[in-house]
Protein backbone atom coordinates (compact mmCIF):
# COMPACT_ATOMS: atom_id res chain seq x y z
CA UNK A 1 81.56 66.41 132.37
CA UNK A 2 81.29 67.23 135.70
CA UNK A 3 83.65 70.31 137.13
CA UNK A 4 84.52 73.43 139.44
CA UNK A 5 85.41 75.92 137.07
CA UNK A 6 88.81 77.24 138.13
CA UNK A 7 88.51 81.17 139.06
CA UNK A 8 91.69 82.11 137.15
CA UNK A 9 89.43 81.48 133.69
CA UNK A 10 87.41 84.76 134.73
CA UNK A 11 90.49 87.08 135.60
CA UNK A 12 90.39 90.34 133.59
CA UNK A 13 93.57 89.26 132.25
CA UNK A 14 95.18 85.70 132.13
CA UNK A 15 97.99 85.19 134.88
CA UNK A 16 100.52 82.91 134.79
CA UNK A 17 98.61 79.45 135.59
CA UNK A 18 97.19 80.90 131.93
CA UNK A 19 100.14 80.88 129.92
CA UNK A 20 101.73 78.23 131.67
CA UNK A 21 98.45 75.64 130.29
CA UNK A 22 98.70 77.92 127.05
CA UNK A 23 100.46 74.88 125.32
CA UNK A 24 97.87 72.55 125.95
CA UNK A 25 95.18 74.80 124.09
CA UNK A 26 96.59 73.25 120.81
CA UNK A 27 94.58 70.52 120.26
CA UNK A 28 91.08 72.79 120.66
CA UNK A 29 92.52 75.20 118.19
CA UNK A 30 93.55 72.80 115.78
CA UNK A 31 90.06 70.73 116.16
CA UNK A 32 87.93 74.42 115.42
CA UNK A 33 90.82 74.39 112.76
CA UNK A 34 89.60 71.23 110.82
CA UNK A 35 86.19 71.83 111.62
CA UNK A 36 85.78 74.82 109.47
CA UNK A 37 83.99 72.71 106.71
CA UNK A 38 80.96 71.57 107.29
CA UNK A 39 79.23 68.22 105.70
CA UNK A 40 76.94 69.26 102.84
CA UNK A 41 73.89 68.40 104.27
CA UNK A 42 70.02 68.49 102.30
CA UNK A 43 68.02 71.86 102.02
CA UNK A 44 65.53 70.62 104.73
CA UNK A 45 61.85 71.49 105.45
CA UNK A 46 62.72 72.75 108.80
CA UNK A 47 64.45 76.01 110.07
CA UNK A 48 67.36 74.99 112.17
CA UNK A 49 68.54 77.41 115.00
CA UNK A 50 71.37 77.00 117.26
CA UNK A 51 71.47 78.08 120.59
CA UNK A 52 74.97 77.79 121.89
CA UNK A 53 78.10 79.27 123.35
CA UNK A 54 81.97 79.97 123.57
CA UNK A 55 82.04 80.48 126.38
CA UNK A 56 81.83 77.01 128.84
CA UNK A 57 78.81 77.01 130.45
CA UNK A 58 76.52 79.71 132.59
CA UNK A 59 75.89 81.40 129.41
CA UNK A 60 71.79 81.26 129.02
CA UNK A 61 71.50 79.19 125.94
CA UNK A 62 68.91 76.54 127.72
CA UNK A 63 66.42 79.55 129.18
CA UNK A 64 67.18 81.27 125.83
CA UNK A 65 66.15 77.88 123.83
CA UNK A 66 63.23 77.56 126.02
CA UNK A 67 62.21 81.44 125.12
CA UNK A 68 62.57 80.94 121.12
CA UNK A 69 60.25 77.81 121.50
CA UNK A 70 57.80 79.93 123.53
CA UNK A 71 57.85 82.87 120.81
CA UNK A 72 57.81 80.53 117.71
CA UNK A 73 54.71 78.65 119.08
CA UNK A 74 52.76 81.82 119.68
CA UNK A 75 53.09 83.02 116.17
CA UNK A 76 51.76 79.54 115.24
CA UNK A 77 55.10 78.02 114.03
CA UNK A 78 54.41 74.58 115.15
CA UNK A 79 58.84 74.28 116.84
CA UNK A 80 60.70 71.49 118.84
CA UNK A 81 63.79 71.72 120.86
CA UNK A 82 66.30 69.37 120.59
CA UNK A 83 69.48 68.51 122.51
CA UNK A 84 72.15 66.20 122.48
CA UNK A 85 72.11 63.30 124.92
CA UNK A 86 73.81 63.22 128.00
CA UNK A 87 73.49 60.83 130.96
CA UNK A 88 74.93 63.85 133.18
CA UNK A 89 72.54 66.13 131.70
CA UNK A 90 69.24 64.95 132.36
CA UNK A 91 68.51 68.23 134.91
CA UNK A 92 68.61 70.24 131.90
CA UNK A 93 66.79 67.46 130.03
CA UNK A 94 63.93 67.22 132.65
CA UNK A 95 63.60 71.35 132.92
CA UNK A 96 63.31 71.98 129.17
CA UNK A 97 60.66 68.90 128.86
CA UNK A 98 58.62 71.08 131.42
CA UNK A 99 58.61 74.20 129.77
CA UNK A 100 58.57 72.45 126.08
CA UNK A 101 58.62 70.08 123.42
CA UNK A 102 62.40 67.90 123.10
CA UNK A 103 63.65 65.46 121.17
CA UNK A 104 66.73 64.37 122.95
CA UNK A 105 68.91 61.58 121.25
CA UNK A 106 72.64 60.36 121.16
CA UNK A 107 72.64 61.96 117.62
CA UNK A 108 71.32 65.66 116.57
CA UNK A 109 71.31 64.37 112.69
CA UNK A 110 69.29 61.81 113.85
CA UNK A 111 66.91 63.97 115.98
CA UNK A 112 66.74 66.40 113.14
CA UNK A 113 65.29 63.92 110.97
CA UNK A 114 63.27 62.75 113.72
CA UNK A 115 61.57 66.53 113.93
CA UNK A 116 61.11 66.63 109.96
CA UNK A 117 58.75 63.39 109.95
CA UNK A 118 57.12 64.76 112.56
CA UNK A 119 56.48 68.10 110.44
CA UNK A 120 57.97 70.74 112.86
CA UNK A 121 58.85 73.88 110.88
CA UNK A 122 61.61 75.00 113.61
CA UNK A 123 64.37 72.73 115.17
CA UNK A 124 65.94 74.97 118.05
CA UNK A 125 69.10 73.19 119.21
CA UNK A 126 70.31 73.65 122.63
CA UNK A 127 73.95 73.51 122.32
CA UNK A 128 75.95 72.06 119.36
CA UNK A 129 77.11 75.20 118.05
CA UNK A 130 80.59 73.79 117.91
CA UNK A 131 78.42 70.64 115.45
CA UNK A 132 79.46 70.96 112.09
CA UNK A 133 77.33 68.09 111.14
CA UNK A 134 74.84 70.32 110.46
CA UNK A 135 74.17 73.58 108.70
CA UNK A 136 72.11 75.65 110.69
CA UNK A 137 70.07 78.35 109.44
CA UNK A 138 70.50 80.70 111.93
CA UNK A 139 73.50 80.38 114.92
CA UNK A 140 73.09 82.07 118.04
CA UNK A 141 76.02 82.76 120.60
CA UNK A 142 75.04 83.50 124.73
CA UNK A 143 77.25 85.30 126.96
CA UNK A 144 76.78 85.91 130.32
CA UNK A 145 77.86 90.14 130.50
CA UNK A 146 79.21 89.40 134.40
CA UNK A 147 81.81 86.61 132.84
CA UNK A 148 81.77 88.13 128.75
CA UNK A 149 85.12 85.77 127.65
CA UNK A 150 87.17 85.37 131.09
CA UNK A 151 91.00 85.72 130.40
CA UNK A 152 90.17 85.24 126.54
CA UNK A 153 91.61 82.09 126.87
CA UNK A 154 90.83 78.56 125.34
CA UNK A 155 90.49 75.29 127.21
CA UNK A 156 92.07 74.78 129.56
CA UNK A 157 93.98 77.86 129.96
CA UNK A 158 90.95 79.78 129.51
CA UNK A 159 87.01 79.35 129.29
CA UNK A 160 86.64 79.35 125.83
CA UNK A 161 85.42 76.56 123.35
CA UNK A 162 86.50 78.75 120.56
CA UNK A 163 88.29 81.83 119.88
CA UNK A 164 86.27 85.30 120.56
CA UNK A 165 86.97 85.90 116.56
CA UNK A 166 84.66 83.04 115.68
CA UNK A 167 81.83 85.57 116.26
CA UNK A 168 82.59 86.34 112.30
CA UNK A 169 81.06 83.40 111.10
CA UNK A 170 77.87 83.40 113.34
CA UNK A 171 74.38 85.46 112.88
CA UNK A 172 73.35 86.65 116.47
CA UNK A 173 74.83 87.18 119.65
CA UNK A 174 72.65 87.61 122.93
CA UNK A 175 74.12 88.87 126.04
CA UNK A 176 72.69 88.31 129.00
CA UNK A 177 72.68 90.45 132.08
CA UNK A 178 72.74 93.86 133.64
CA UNK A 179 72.40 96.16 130.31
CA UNK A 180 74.67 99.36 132.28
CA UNK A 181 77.61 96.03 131.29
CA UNK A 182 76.72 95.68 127.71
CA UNK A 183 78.18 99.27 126.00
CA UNK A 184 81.55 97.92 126.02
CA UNK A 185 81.19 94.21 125.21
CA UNK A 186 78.96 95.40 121.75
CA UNK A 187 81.64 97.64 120.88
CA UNK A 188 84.05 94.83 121.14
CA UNK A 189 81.64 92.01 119.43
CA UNK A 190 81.01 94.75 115.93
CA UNK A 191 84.69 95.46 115.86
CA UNK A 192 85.13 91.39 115.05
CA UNK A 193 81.52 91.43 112.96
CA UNK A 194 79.98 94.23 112.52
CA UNK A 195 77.08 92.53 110.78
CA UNK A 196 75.48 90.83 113.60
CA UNK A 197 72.71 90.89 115.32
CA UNK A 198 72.61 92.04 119.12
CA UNK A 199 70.09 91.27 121.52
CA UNK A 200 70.15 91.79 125.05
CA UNK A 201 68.64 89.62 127.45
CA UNK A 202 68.04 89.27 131.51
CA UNK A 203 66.51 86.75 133.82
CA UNK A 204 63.46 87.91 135.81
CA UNK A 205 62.39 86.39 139.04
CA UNK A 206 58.79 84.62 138.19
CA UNK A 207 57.74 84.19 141.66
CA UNK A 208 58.71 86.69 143.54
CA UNK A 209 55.80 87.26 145.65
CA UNK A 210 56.71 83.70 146.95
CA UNK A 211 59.82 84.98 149.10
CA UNK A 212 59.47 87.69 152.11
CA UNK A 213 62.35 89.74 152.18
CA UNK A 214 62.29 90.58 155.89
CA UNK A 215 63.87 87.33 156.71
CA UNK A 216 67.29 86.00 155.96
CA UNK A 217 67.84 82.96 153.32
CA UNK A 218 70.68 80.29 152.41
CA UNK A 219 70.84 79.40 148.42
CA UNK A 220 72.38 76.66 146.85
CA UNK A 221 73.03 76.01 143.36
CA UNK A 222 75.25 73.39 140.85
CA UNK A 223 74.61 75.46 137.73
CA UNK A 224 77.45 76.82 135.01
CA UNK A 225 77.11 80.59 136.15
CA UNK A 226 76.17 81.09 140.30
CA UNK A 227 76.82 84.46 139.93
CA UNK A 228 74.02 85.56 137.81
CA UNK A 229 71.47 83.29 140.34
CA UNK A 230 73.08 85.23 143.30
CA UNK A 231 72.59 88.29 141.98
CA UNK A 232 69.03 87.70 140.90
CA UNK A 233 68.13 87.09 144.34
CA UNK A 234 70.08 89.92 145.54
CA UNK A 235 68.90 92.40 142.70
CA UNK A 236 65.36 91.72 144.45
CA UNK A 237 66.42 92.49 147.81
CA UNK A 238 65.97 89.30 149.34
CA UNK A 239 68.46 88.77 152.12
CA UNK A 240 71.21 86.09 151.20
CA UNK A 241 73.39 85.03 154.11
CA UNK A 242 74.98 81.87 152.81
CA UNK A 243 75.54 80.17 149.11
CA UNK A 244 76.21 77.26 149.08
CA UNK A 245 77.62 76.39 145.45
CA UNK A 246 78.56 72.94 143.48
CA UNK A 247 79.33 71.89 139.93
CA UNK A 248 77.10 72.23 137.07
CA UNK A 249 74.38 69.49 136.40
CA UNK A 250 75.85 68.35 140.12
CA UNK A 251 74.10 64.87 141.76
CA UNK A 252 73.25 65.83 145.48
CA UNK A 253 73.88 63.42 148.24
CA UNK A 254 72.48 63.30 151.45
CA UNK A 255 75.53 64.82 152.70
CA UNK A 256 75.36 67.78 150.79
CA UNK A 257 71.54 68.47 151.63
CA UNK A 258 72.02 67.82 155.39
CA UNK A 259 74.72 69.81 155.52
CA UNK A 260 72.59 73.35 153.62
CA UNK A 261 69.50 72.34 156.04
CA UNK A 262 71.08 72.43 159.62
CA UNK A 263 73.40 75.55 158.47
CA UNK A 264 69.85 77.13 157.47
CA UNK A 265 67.93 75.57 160.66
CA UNK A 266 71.10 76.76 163.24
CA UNK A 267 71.03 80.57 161.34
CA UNK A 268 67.13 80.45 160.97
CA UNK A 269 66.96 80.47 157.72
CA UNK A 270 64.72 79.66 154.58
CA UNK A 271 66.23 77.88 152.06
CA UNK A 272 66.67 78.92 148.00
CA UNK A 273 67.67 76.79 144.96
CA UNK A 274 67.14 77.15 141.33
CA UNK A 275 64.45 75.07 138.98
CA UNK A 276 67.31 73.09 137.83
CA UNK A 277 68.58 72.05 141.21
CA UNK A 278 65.27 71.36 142.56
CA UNK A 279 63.82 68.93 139.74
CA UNK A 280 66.37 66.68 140.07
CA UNK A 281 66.09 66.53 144.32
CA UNK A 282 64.34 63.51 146.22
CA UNK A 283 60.75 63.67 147.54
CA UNK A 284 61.53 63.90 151.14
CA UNK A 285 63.38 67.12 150.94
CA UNK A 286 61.04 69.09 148.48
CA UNK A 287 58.62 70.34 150.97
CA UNK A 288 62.13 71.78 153.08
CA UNK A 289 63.42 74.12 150.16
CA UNK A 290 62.00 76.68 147.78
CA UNK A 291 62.46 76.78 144.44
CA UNK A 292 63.24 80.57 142.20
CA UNK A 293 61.37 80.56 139.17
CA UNK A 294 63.58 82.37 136.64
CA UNK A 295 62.92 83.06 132.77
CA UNK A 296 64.39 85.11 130.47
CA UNK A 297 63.43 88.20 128.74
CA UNK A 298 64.26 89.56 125.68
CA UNK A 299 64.39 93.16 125.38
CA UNK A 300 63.64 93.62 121.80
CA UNK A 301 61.32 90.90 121.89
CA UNK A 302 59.53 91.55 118.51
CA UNK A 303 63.07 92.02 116.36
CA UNK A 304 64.15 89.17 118.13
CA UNK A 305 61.08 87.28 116.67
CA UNK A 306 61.15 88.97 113.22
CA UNK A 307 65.24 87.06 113.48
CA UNK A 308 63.74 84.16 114.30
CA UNK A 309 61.47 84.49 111.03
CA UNK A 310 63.87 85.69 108.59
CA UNK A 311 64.57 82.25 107.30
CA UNK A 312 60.83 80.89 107.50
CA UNK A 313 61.20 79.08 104.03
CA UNK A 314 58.51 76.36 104.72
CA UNK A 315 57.20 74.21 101.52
């Protein structure tokens, strides 16, 4: 689904438009409600990891899927990533089949079973954290430290899939972002479990010897979370004078492209958009916009791979 994410959701604390939709939160709460139990399903011969969120969208969990199927491979854990498919999705789709190996089907039980014939030891889900069709082995929640929960709301009153004390029943949390943000939101996340695991997490611009920061740029992005592209950019001094932001997973016309390249020609500017954005754009403008390279970094990297291992119970 295809939306603007209203700006009350990310208020400090909820204001009336909140409790006024508070009402209509009841049917997400009674659906986590009834979807406690999950369906017995086999001891397999693969390690299952979830990547996924509470909060709705802009949280990491593709880069961070990407990253655990970069670390497995190189300690020789033959991995796949899969993800549920979605005909609006097929940005994310096309980026992770760059940087990896997916298995993308209508069903995850079926893509599961898909990955065990094909004798991968690790299955890392993007998404489906909210699946209980399957028992994962290990579930891992992403938060973006600029948005942590919003109001603390649920849909649609707030930005949350689930409630914040769901975190009891999950094995890992990674926050990603600024670390000077992250005192306070890990005091918060042990008070609800204070057996998790913490990691902490940031993006890191690939190509940054690309851009020239003497000159002035105009970005544009359709991605869950501008904020943390914008202040990627910025956090590397290059000079951002417009943003021009849509939707996630967002379909760009000829309109909207026309409309970023004559603001950026009139202000003499060079023009910024994210990998996402820019695998999904026709031929004729690629050669007109550059492209930030982003990937994510772990800052514990090697107990973040000794998680990973914990439940490497191969036959």
């Amino acid at each position: 689904m295809k939306f603007s994410k209203p700006e009350f959701w990310d208020l400090k604390k909820p204001n009336f438009l909140s409790y006024f939709l508070l009402p209509l939160t009841l049917p997400i709460s009674l659906n986590n409600f009834f979807l406690k139990k999950k369906k017995n399903w086999k001891k397999d011969r693969i390690i299952k990891v979830c990547v996924g969120n509470i909060y709705i969208g802009g949280t990491g969990k593709t880069p961070l899927s990407i990253k655990i199927y970069d670390l497995l491979n190189q300690e020789n854990i033959k991995s796949i990533v899969i993800k549920k498919f979605y005909k609006n999705q097929l940005d994310e789709q096309k980026l992770i089949k760059k940087y990896s190996n997916l298995i993308c089907k209508k069903n995850r039980l079926n893509a599961l079973k898909e990955a065990e014939n094909h004798g991968y030891k690790y299955a890392v889900f993007d998404d489906g954290l909210q699946d209980r069709s399957i028992n994962y082995d290990l579930s891992i929640v992403c938060f973006s430290n600029l948005l942590w929960i919003g109001n603390g709301f649920l849909i649609p009153a707030g930005p949350l899939r689930e409630k914040i004390e769901a975190l009891k029943k999950y094995d890992a949390v990674v926050l990603n972002g600024n670390k000077l943000l992250n005192e306070k939101i890990i005091n918060q996340i042990k008070e609800i479990n204070p057996k998790i695991e913490i990691f902490e997490s940031n993006y890191e611009l690939k190509n940054l010897s690309k851009f020239n920061k003497d000159i002035n740029y105009t970005i544009f992005s359709g991605i869950g979370n501008s904020k943390n592209f914008f202040e990627l950019l910025n956090k590397n001094e290059l000079k951002i004078i417009k943003e021009f932001k849509f939707p996630d997973h967002h379909n760009y016309k000829d309109d909207d492209l026309q409309k970023i390249i004559h603001f950026a020609k009139v202000n003499n500017t060079k023009i910024i958009t994210t990998e996402k954005d820019f695998i999904k754009l026709e031929k004729k403008y690629l050669d007109k916009i550059m492209v930030a390279k982003i990937e994510l970094t772990i800052s514990k990297k090697k107990e973040f791979v000794n998680f990973l291992k914990s439940k490497h119970e191969i036959n």
